[in-house]
Every structure is written in C-alpha cells, then in structure tokens.
PDB file of N, CA and C in Angstrom:
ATOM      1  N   UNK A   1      46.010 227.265 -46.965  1.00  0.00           N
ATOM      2  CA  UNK A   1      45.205 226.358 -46.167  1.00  0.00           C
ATOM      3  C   UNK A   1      46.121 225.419 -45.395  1.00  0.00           C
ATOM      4  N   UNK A   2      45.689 225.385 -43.840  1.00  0.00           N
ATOM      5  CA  UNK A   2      46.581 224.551 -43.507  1.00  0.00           C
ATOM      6  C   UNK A   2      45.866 222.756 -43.239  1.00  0.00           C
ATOM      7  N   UNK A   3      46.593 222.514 -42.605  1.00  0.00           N
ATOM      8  CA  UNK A   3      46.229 220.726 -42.191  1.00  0.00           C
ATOM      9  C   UNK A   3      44.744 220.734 -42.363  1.00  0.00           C
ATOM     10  N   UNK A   4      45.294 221.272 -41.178  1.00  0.00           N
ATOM     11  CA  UNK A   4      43.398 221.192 -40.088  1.00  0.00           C
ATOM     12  C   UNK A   4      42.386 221.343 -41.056  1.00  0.00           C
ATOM     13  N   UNK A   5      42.672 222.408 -41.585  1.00  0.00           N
ATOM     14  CA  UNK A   5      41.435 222.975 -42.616  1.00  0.00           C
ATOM     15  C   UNK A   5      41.249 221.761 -43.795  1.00  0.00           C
ATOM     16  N   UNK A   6      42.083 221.085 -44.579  1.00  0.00           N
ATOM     17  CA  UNK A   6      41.779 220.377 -45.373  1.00  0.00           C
ATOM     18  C   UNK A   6      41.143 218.782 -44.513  1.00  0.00           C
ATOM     19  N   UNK A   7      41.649 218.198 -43.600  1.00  0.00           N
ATOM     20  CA  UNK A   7      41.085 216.953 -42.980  1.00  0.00           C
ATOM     21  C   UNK A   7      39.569 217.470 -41.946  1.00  0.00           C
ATOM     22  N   UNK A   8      39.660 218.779 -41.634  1.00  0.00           N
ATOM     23  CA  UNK A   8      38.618 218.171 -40.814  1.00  0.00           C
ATOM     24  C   UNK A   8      36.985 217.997 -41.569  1.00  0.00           C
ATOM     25  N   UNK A   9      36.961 218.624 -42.714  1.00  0.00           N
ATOM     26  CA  UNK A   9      35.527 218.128 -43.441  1.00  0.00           C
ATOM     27  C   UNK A   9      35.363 216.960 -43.312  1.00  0.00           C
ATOM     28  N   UNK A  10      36.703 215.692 -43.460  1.00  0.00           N
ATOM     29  CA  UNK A  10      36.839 214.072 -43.636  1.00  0.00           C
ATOM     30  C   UNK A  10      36.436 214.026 -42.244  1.00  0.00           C
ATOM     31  N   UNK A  11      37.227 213.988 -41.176  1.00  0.00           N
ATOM     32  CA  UNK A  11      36.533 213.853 -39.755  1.00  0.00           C
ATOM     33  C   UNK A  11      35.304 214.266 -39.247  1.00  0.00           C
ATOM     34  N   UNK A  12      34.722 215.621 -40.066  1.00  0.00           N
ATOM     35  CA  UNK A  12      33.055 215.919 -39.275  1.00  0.00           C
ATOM     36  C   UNK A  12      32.499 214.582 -40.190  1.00  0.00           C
ATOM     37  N   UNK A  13      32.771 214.249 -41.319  1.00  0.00           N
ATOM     38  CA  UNK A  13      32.004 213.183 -42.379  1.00  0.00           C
ATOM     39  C   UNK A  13      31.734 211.716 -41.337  1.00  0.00           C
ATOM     40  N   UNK A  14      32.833 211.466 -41.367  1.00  0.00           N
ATOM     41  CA  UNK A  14      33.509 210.302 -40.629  1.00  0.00           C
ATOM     42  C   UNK A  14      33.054 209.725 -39.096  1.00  0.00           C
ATOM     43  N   UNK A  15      33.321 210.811 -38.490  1.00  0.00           N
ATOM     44  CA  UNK A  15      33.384 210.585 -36.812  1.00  0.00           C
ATOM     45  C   UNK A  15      31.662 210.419 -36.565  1.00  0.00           C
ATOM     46  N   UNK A  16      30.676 210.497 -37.141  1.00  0.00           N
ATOM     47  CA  UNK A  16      29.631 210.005 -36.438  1.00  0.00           C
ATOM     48  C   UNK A  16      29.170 208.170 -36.952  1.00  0.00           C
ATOM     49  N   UNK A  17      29.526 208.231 -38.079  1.00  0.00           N
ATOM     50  CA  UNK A  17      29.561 206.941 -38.693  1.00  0.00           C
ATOM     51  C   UNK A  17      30.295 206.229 -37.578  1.00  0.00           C
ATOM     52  N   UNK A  18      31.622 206.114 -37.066  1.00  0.00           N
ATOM     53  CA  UNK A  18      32.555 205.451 -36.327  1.00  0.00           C
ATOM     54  C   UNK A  18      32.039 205.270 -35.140  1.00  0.00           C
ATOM     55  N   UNK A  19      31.648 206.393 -34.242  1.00  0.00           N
ATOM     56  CA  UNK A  19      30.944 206.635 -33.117  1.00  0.00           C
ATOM     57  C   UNK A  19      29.660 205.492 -33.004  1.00  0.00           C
ATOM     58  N   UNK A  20      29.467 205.840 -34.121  1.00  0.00           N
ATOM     59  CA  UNK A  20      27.890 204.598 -34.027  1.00  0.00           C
ATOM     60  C   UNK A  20      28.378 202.989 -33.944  1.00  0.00           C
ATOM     61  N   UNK A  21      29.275 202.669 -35.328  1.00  0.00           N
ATOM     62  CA  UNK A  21      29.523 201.587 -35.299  1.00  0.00           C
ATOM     63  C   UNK A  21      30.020 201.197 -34.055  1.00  0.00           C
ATOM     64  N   UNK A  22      31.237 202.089 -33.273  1.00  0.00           N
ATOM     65  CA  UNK A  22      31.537 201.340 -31.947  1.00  0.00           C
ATOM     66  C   UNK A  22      30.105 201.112 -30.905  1.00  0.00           C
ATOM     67  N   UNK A  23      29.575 202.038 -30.822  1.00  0.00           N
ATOM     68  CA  UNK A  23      28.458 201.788 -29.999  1.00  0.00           C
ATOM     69  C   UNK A  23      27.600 200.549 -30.188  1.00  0.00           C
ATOM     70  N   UNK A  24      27.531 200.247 -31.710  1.00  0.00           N
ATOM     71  CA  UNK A  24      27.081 199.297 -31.549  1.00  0.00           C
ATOM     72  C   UNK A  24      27.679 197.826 -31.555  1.00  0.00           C
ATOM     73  N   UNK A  25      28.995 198.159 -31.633  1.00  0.00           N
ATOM     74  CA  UNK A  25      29.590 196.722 -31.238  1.00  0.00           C
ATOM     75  C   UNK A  25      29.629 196.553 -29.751  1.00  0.00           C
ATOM     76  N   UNK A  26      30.247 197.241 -29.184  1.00  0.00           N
ATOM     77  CA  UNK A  26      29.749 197.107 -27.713  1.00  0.00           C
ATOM     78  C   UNK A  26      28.303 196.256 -27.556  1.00  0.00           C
ATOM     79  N   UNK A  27      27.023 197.133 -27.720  1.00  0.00           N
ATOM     80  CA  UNK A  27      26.074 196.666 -27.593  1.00  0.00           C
ATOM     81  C   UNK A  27      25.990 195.215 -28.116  1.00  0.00           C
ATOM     82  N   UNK A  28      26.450 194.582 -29.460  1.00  0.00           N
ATOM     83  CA  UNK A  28      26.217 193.469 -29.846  1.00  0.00           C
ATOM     84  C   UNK A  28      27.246 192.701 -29.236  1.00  0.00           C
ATOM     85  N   UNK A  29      28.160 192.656 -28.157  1.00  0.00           N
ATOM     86  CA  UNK A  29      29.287 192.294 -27.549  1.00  0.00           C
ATOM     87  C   UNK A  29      28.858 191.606 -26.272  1.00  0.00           C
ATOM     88  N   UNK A  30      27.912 193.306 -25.535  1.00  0.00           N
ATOM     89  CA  UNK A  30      27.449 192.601 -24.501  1.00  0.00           C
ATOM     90  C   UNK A  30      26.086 191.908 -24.450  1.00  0.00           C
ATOM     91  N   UNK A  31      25.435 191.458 -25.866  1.00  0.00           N
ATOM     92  CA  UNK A  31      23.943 191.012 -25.841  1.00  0.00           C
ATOM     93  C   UNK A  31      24.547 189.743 -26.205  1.00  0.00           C
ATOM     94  N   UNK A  32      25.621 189.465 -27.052  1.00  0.00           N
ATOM     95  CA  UNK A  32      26.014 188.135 -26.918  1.00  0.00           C
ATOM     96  C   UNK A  32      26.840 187.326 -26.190  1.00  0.00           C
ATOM     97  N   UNK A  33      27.450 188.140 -25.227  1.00  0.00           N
ATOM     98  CA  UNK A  33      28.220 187.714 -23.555  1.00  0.00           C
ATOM     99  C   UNK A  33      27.229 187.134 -23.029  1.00  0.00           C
ATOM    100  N   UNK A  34      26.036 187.898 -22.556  1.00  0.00           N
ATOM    101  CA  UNK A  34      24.571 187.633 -21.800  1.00  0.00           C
ATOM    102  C   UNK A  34      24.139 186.413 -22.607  1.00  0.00           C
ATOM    103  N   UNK A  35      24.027 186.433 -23.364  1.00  0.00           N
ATOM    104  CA  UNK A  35      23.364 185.141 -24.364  1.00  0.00           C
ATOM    105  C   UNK A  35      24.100 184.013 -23.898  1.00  0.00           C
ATOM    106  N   UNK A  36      25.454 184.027 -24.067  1.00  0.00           N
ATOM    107  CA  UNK A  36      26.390 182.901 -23.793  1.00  0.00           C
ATOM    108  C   UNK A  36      26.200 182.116 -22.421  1.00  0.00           C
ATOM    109  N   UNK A  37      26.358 183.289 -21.265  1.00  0.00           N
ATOM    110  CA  UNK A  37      26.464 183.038 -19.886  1.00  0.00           C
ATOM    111  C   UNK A  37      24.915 182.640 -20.074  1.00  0.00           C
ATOM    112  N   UNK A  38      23.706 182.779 -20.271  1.00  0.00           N
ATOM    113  CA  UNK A  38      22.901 181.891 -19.960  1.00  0.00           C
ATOM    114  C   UNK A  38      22.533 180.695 -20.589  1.00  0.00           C
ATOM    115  N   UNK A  39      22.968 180.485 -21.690  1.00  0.00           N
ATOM    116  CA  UNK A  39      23.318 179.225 -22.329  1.00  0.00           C
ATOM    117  C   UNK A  39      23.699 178.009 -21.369  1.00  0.00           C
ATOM    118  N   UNK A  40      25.028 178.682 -21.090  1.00  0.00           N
ATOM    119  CA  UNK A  40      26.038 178.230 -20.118  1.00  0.00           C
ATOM    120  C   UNK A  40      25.447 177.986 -18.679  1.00  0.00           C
ATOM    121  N   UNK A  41      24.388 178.508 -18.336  1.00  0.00           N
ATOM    122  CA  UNK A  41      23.768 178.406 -16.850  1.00  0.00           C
ATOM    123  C   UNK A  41      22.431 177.179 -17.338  1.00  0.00           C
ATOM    124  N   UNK A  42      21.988 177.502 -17.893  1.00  0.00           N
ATOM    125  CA  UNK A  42      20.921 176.090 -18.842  1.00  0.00           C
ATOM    126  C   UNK A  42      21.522 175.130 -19.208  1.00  0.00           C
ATOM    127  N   UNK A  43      22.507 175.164 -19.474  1.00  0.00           N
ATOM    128  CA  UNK A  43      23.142 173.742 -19.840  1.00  0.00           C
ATOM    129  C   UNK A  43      23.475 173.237 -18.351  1.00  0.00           C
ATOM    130  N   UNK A  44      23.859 174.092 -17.609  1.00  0.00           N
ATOM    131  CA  UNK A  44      24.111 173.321 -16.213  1.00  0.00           C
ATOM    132  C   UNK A  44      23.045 173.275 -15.613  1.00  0.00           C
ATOM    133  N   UNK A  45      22.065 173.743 -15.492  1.00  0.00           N
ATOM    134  CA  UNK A  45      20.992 173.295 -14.989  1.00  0.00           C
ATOM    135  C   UNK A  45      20.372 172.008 -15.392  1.00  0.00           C
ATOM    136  N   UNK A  46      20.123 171.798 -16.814  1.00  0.00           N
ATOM    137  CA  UNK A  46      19.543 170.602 -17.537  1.00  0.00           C
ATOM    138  C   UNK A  46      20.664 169.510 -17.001  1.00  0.00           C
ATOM    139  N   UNK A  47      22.066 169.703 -16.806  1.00  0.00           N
ATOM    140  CA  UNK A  47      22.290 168.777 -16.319  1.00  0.00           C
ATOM    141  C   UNK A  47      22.204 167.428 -15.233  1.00  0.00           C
ATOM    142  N   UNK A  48      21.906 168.976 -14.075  1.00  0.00           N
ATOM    143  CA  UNK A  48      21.531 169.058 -12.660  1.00  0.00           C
ATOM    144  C   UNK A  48      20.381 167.786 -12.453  1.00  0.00           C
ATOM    145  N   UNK A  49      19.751 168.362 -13.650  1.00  0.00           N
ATOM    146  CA  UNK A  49      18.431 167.963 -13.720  1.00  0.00           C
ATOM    147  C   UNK A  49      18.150 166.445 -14.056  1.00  0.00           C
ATOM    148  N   UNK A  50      19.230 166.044 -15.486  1.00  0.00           N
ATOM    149  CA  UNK A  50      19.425 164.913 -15.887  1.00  0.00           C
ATOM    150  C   UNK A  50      20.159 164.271 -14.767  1.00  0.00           C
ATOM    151  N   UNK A  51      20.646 164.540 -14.051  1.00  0.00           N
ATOM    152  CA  UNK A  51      22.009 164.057 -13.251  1.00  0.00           C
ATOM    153  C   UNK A  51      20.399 163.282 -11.832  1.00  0.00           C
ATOM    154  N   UNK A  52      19.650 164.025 -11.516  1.00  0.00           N
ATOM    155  CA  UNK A  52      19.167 163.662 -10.695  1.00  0.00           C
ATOM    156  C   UNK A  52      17.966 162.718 -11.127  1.00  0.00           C
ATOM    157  N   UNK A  53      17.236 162.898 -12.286  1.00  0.00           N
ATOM    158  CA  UNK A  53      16.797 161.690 -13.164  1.00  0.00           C
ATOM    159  C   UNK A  53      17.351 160.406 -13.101  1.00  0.00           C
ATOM    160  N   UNK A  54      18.508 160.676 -13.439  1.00  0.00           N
ATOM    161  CA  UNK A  54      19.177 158.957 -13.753  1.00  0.00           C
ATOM    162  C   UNK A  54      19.370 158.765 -12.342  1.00  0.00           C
ATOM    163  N   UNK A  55      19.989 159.234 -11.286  1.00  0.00           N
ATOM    164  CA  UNK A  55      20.260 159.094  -9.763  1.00  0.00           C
ATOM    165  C   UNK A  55      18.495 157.966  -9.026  1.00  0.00           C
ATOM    166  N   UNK A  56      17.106 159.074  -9.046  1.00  0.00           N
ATOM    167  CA  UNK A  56      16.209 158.303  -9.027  1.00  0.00           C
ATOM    168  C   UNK A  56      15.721 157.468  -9.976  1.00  0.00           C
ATOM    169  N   UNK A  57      16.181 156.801 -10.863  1.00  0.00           N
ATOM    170  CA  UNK A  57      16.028 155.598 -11.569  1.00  0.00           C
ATOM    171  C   UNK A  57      16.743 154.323 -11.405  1.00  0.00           C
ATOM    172  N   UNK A  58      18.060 155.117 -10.844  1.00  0.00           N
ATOM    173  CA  UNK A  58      19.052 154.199 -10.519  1.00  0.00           C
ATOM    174  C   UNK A  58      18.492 153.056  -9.019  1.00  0.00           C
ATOM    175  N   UNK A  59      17.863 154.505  -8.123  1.00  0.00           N
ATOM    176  CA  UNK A  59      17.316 154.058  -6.485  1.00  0.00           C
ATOM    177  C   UNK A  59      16.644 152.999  -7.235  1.00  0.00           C
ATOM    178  N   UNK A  60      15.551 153.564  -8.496  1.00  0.00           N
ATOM    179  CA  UNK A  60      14.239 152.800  -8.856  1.00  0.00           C
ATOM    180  C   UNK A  60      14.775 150.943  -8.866  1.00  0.00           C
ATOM    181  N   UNK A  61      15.655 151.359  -9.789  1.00  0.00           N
ATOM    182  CA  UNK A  61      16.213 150.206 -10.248  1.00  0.00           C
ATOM    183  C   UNK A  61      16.735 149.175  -8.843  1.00  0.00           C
ATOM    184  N   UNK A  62      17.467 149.743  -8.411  1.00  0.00           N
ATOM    185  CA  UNK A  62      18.200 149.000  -7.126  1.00  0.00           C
ATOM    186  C   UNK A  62      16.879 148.601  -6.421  1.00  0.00           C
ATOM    187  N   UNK A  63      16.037 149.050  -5.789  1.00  0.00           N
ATOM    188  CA  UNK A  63      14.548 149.010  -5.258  1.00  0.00           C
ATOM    189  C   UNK A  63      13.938 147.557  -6.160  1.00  0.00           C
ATOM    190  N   UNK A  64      14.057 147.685  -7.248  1.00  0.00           N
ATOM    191  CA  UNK A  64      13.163 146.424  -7.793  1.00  0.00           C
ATOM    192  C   UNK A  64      14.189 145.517  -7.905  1.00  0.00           C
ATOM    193  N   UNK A  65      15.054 145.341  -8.222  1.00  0.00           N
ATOM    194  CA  UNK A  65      15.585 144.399  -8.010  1.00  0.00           C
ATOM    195  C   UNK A  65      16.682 143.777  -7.087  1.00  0.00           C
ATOM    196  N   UNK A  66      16.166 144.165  -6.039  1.00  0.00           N
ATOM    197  CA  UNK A  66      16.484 143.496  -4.561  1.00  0.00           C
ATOM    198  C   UNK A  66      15.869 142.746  -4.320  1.00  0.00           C
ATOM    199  N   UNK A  67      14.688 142.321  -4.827  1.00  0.00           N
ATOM    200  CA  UNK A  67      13.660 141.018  -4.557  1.00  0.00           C
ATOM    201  C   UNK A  67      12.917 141.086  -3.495  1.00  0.00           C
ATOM    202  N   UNK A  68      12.750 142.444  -3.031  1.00  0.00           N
ATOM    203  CA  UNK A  68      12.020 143.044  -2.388  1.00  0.00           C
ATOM    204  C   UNK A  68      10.592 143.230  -2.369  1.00  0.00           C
ATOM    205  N   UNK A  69       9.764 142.921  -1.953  1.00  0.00           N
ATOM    206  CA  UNK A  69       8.250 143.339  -2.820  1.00  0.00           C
ATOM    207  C   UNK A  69       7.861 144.802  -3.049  1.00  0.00           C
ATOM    208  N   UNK A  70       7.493 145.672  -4.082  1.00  0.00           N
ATOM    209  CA  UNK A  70       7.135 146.930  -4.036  1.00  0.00           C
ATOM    210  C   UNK A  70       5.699 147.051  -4.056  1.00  0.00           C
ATOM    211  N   UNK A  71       5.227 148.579  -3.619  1.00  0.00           N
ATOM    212  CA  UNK A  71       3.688 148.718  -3.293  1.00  0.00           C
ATOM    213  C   UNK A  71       3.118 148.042  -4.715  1.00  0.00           C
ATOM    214  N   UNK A  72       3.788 148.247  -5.797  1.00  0.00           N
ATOM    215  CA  UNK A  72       3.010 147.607  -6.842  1.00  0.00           C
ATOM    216  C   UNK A  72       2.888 146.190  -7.134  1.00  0.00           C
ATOM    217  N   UNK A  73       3.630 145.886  -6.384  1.00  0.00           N
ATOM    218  CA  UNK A  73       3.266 143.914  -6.434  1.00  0.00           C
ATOM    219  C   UNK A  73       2.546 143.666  -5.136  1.00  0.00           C
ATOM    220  N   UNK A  74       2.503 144.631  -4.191  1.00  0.00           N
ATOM    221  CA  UNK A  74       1.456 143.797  -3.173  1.00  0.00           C
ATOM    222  C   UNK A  74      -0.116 144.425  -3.622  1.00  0.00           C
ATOM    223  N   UNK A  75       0.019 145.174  -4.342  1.00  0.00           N
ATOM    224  CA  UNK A  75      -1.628 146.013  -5.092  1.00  0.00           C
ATOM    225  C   UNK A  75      -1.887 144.792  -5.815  1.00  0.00           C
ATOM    226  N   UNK A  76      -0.758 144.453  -6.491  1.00  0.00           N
ATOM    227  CA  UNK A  76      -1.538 143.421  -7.424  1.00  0.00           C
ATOM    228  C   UNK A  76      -1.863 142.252  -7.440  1.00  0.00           C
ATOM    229  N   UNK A  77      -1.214 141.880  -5.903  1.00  0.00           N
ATOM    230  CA  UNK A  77      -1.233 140.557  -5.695  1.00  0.00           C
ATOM    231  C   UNK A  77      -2.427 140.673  -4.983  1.00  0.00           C
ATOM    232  N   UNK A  78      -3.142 141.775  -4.454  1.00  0.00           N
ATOM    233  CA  UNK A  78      -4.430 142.026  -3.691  1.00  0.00           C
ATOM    234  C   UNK A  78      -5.580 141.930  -4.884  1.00  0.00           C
ATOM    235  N   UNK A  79      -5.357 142.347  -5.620  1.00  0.00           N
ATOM    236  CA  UNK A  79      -6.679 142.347  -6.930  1.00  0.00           C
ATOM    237  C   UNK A  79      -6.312 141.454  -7.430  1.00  0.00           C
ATOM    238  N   UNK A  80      -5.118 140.464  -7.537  1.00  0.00           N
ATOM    239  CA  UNK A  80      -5.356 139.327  -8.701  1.00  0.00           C
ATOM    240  C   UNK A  80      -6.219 138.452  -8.050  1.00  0.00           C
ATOM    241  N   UNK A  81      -6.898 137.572  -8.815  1.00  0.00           N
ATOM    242  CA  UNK A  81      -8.206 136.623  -8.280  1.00  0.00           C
ATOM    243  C   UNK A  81      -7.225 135.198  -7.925  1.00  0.00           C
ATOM    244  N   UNK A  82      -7.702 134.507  -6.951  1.00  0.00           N
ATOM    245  CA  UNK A  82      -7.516 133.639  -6.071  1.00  0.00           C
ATOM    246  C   UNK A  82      -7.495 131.986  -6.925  1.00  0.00           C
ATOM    247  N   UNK A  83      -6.544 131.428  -7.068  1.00  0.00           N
ATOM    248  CA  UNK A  83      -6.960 130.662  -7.965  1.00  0.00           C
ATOM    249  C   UNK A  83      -7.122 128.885  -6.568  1.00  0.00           C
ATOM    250  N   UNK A  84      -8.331 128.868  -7.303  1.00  0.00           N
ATOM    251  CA  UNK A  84      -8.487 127.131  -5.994  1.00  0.00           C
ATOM    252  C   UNK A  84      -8.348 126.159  -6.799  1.00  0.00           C
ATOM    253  N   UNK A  85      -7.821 124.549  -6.397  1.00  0.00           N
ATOM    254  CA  UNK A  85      -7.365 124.488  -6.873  1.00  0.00           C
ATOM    255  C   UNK A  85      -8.514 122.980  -6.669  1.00  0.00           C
ATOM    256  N   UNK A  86      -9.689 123.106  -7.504  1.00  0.00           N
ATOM    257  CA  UNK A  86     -10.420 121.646  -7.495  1.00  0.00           C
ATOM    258  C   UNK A  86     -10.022 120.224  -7.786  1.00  0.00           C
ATOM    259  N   UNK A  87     -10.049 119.066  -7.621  1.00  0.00           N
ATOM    260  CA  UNK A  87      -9.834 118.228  -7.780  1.00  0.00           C
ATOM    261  C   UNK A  87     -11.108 117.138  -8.025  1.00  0.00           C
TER     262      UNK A  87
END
C-alpha cells in the first residue's frame, strides 16, 4: 500500500467538514463587516443629527436672549389682561 492509499480515506473524511467550516467563516466575516460598517454609518448619522439639535438650540438660545421680543412674548403680551390702574 502506498501513501495515497493509506491518507486519502482521512482526506475524503476530512475535506467536507473543512470546506464547510471555511465557508462559513467567510460568511460570518462578511455578515459582521456589514454589521460594523452600518453601525459605523448610524453612529454618524445620529451625530449629524445631534450636531444639528444643539446648533438650533444654540440659534434658540442666542434668539432669546438678545432682548429681543419673540412671537411668544408678543402672543402673550396680547392675551395678558390690561391692568388700570384706579385711584
């Protein structure tokens, strides 16, 4: 008996087991690449997002306190009641 004849029973055993496992590392390789990169695209988005939140709060802020009147103090200065002043 030579080589061949004694190893290849171990290799027909073998080689589909191996075959699979690589296949499926690949597969679990590139499902968690994809996972990552959109992680990675959501986190920059939520940033985007926060980034432009605080930006219009900031306007908000600067806006009220310029001593400016805003639509909401002349609304309210229209419905508050009139005070006279009897003597």
């Amino acid at each position: 008996m030579g080589f061949w004849d004694t190893v290849m029973p171990y290799v027909q055993v073998l080689l589909p087991t191996i075959v699979v496992a690589l296949i499926f590392w690949f597969v679990m390789r590139a499902v968690l690449g994809a996972d990552r990169s959109e992680r990675e695209a959501e986190a920059k988005v939520a940033q985007e997002y926060d980034d432009r939140v605080a930006a219009r709060a900031q306007e908000l802020r600067g806006t009220l306190g310029s001593g400016e009147p805003t639509k909401a103090d002349e609304t309210a200065q229209k419905s508050a009641p009139q005070n006279s002043q009897e003597s």
